[in-house]
N, C-alpha and C. Protein backbone atom coordinates (compact mmCIF):
# COMPACT_ATOMS: atom_id res chain seq x y z
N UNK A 1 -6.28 9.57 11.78
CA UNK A 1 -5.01 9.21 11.22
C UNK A 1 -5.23 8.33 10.01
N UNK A 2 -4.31 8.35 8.95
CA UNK A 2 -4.31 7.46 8.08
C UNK A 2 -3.86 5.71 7.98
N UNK A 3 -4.43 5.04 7.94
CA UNK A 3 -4.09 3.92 7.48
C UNK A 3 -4.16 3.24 6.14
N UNK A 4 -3.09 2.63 6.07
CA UNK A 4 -2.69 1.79 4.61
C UNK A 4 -2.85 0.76 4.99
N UNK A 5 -3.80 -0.01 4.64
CA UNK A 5 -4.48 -1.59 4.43
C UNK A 5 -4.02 -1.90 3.23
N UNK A 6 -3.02 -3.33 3.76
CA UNK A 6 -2.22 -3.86 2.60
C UNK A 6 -2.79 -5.22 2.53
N UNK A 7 -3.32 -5.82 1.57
CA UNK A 7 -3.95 -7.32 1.43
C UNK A 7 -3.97 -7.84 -0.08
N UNK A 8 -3.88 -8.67 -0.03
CA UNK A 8 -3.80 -9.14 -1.23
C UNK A 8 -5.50 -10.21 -2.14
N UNK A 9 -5.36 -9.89 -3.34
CA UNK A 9 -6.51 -10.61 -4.13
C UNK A 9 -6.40 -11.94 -4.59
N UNK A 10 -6.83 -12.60 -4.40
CA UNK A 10 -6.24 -14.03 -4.50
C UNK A 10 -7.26 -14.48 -6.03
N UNK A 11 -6.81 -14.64 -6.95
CA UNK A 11 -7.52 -14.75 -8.61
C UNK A 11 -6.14 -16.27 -9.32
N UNK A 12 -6.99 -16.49 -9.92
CA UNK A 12 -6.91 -17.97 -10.22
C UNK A 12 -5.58 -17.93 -10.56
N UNK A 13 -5.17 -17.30 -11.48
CA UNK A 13 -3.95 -16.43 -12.18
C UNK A 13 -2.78 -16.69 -11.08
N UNK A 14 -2.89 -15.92 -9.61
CA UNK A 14 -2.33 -15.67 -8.50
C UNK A 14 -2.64 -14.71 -7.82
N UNK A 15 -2.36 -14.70 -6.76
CA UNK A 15 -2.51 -13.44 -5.88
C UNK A 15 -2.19 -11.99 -6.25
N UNK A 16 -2.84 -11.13 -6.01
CA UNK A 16 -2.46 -9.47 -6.53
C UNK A 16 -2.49 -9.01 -5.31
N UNK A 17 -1.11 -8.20 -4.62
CA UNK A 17 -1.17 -7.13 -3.91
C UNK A 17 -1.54 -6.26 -4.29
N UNK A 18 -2.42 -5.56 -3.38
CA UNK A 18 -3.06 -3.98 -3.60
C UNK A 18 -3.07 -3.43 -2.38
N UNK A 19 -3.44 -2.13 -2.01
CA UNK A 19 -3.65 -1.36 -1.19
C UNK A 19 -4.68 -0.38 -1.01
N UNK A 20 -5.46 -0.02 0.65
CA UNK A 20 -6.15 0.36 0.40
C UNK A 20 -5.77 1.60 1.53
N UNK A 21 -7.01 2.86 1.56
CA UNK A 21 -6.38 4.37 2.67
C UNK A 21 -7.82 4.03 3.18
N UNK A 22 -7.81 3.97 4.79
CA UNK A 22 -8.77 4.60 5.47
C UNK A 22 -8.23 5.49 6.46
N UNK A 23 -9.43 6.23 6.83
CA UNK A 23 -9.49 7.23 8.07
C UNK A 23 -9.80 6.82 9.58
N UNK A 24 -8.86 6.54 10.26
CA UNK A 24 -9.53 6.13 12.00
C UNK A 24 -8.82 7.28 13.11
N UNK A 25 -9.46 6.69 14.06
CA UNK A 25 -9.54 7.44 15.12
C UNK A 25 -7.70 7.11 15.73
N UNK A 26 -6.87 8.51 15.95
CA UNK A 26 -5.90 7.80 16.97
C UNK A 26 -5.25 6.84 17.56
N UNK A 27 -4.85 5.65 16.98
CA UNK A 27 -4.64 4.65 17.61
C UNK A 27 -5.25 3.61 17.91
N UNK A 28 -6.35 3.58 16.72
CA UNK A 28 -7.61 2.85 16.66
C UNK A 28 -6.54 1.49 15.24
N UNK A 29 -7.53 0.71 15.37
CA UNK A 29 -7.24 -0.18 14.52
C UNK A 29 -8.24 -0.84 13.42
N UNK A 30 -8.46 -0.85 12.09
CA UNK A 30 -9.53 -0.79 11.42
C UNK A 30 -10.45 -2.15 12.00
N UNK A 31 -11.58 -2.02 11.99
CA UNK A 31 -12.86 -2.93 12.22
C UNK A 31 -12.98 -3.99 11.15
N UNK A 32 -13.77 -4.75 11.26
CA UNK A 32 -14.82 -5.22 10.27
C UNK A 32 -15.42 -4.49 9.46
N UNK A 33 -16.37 -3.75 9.67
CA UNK A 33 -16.99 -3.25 9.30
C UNK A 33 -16.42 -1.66 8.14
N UNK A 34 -14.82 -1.25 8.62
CA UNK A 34 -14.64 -0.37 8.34
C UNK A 34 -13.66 -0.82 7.01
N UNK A 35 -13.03 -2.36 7.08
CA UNK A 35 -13.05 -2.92 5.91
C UNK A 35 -13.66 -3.55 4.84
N UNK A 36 -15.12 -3.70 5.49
CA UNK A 36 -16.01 -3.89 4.09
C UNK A 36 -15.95 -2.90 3.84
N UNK A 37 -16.28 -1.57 4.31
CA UNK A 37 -16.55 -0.34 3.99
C UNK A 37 -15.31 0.00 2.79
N UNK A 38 -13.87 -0.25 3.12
CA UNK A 38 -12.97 0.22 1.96
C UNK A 38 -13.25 -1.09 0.61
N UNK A 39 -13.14 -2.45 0.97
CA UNK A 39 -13.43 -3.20 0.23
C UNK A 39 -14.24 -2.95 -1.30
N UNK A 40 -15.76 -2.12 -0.24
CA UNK A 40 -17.11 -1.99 -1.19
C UNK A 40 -16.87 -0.63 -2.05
N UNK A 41 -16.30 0.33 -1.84
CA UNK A 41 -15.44 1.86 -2.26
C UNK A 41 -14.97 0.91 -3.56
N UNK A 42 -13.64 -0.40 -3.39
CA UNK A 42 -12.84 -0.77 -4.15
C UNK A 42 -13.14 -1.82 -5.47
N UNK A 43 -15.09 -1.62 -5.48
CA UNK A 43 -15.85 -2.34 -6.33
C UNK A 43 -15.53 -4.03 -5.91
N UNK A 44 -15.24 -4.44 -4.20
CA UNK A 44 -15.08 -5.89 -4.16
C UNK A 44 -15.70 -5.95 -2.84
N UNK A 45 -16.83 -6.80 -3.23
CA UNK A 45 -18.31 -6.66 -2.55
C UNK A 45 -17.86 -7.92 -1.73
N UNK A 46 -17.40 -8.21 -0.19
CA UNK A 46 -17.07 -9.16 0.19
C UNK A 46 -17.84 -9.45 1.95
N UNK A 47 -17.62 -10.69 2.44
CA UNK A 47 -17.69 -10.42 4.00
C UNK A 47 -16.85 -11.35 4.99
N UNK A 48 -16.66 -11.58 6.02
CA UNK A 48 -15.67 -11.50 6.43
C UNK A 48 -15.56 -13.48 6.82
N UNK A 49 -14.72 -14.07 6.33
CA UNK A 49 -14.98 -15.28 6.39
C UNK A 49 -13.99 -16.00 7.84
N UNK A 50 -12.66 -15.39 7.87
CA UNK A 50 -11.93 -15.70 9.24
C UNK A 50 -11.30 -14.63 9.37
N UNK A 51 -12.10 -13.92 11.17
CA UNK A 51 -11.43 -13.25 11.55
C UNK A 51 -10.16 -12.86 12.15
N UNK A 52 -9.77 -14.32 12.84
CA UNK A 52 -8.62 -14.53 13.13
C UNK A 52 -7.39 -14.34 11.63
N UNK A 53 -7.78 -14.84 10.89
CA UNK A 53 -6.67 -14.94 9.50
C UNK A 53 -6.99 -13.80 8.36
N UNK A 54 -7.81 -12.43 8.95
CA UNK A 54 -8.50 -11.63 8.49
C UNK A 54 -8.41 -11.75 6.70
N UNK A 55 -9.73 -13.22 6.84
CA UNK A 55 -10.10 -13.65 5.45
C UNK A 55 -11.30 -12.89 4.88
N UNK A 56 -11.69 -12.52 3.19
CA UNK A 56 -12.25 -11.89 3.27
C UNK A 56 -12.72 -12.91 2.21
N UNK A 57 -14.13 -13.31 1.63
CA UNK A 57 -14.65 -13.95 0.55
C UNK A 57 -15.81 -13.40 -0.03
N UNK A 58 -15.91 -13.06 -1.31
CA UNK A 58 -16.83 -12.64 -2.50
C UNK A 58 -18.41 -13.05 -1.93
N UNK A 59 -19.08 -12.26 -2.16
CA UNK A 59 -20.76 -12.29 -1.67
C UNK A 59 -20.94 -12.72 -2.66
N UNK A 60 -20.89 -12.56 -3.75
CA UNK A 60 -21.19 -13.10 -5.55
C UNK A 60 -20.10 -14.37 -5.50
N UNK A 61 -21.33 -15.49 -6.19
CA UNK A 61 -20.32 -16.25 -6.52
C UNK A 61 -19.65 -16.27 -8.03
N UNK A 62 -19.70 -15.70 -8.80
CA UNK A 62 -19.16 -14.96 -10.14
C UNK A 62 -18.19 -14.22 -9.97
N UNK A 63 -17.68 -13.67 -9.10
CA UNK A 63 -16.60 -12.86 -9.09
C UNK A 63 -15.16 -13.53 -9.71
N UNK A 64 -14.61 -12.75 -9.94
CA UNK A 64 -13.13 -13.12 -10.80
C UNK A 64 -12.50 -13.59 -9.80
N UNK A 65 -12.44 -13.45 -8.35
CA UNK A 65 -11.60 -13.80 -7.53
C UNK A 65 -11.87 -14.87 -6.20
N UNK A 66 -10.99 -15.67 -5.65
CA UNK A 66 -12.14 -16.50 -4.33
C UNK A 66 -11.24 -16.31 -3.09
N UNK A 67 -10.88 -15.11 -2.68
CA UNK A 67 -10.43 -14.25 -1.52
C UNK A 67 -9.92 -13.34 -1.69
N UNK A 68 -9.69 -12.47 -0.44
CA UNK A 68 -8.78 -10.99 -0.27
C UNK A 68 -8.27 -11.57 1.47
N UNK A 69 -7.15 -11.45 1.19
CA UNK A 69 -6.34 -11.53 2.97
C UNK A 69 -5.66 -10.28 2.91
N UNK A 70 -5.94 -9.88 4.45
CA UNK A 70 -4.97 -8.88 4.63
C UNK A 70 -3.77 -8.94 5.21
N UNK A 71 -2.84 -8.70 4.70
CA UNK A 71 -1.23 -8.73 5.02
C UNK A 71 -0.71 -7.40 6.03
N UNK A 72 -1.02 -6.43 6.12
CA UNK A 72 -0.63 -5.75 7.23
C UNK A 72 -1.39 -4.59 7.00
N UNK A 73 -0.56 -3.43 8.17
CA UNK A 73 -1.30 -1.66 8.34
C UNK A 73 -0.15 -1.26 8.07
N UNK A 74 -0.58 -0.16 7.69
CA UNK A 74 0.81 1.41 8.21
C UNK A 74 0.03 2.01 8.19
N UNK A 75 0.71 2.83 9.48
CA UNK A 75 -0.38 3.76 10.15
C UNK A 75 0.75 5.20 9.52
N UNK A 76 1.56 4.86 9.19
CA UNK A 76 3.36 5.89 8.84
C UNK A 76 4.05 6.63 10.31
N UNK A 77 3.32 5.50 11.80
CA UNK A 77 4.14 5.99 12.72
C UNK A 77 5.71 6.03 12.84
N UNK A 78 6.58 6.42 12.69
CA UNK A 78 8.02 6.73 12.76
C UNK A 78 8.59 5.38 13.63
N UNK A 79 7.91 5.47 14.70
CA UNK A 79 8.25 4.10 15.46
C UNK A 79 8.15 2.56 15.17
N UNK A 80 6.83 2.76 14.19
CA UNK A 80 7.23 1.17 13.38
C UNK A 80 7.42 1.12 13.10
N UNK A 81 7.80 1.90 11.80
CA UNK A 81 8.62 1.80 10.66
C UNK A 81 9.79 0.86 10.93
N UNK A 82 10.91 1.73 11.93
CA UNK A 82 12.18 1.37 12.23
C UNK A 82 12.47 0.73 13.70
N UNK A 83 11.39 -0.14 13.53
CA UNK A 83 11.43 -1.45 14.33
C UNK A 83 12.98 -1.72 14.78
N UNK A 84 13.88 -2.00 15.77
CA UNK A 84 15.20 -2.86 15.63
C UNK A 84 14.89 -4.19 15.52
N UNK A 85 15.38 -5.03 14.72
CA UNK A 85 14.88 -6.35 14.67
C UNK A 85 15.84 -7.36 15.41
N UNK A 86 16.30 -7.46 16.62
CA UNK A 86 17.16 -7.98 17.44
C UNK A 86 17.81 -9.61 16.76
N UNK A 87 16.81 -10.03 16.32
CA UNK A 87 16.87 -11.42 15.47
C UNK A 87 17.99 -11.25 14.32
N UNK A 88 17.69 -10.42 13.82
CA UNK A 88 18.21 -9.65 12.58
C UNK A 88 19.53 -9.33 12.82
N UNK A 89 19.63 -8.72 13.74
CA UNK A 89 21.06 -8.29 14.29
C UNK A 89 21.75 -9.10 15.13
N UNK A 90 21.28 -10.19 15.40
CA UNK A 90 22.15 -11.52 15.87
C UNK A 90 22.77 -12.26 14.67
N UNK A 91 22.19 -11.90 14.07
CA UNK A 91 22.66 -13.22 12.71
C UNK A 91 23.62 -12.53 12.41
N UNK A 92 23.57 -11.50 11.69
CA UNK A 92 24.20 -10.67 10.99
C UNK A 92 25.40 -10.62 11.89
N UNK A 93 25.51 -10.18 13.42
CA UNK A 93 26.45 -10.16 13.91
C UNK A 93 27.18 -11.20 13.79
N UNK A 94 26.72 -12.21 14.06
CA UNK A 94 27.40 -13.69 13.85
C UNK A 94 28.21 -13.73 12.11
N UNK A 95 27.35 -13.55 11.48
CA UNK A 95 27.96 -13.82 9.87
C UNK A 95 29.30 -12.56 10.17
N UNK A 96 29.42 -11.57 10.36
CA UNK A 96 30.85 -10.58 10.17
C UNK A 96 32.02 -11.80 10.63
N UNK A 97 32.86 -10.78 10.27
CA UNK A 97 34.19 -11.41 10.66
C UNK A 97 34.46 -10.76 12.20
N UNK A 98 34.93 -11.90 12.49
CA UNK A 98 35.21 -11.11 14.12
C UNK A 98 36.60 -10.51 14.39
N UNK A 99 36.50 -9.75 15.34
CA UNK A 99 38.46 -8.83 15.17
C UNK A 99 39.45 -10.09 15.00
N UNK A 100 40.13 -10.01 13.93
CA UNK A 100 41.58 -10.93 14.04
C UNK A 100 41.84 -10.65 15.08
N UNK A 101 42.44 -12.02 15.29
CA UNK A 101 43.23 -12.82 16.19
C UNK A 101 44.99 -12.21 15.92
N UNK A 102 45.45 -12.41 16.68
CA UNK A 102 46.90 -12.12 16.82
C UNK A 102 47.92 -13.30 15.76
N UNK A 103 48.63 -13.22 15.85
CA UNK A 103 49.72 -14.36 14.95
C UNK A 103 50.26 -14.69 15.76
């Protein structure tokens, strides 16, 4: 299945969103290893500095940039996409006007 690895470049300037396509298995979720792998494809030679905050930092210290974080996947399952966001729809319910009241 396809995945869209969305992360951003962090350069002195500011951060640049970009995106990247890999190939996994079914319901698999990309690795370590399978994001250096798109990283090194994307000419940004990096390794993995926090996995928890999936930080990524320059092997060169010359590089134009001093991180890549990744911000999310899409896998283009139909089901995440259109998440209901229950949170979302409390507020919102609250902000409408509620049925008038009688006189």
């Amino acid at each position: 299945m396809e995945c869209i690895v969305h992360f951003e470049v962090v350069h002195p300037e500011g951060p640049k969103p970009l995106r990247g396509l890999l190939f996994l298995d079914e319901g698999a979720t990309p690795g370590e290893a399978e994001l250096i792998g798109m990283f090194k494809d994307m000419k940004f030679e990096v390794r993995l500095e926090d996995r928890e905050k999936l930080i990524f930092k320059p092997v060169n210290a010359g590089a134009n940039y001093s991180e890549i974080r990744i911000t999310g996947y899409d896998t283009g399952n139909a089901k995440d996409q259109h998440k209901e966001d229950h949170d979302l729809k409390s507020i919102v319910g609250n902000l409408l006007p509620q049925k008038p009241t009688g006189l």
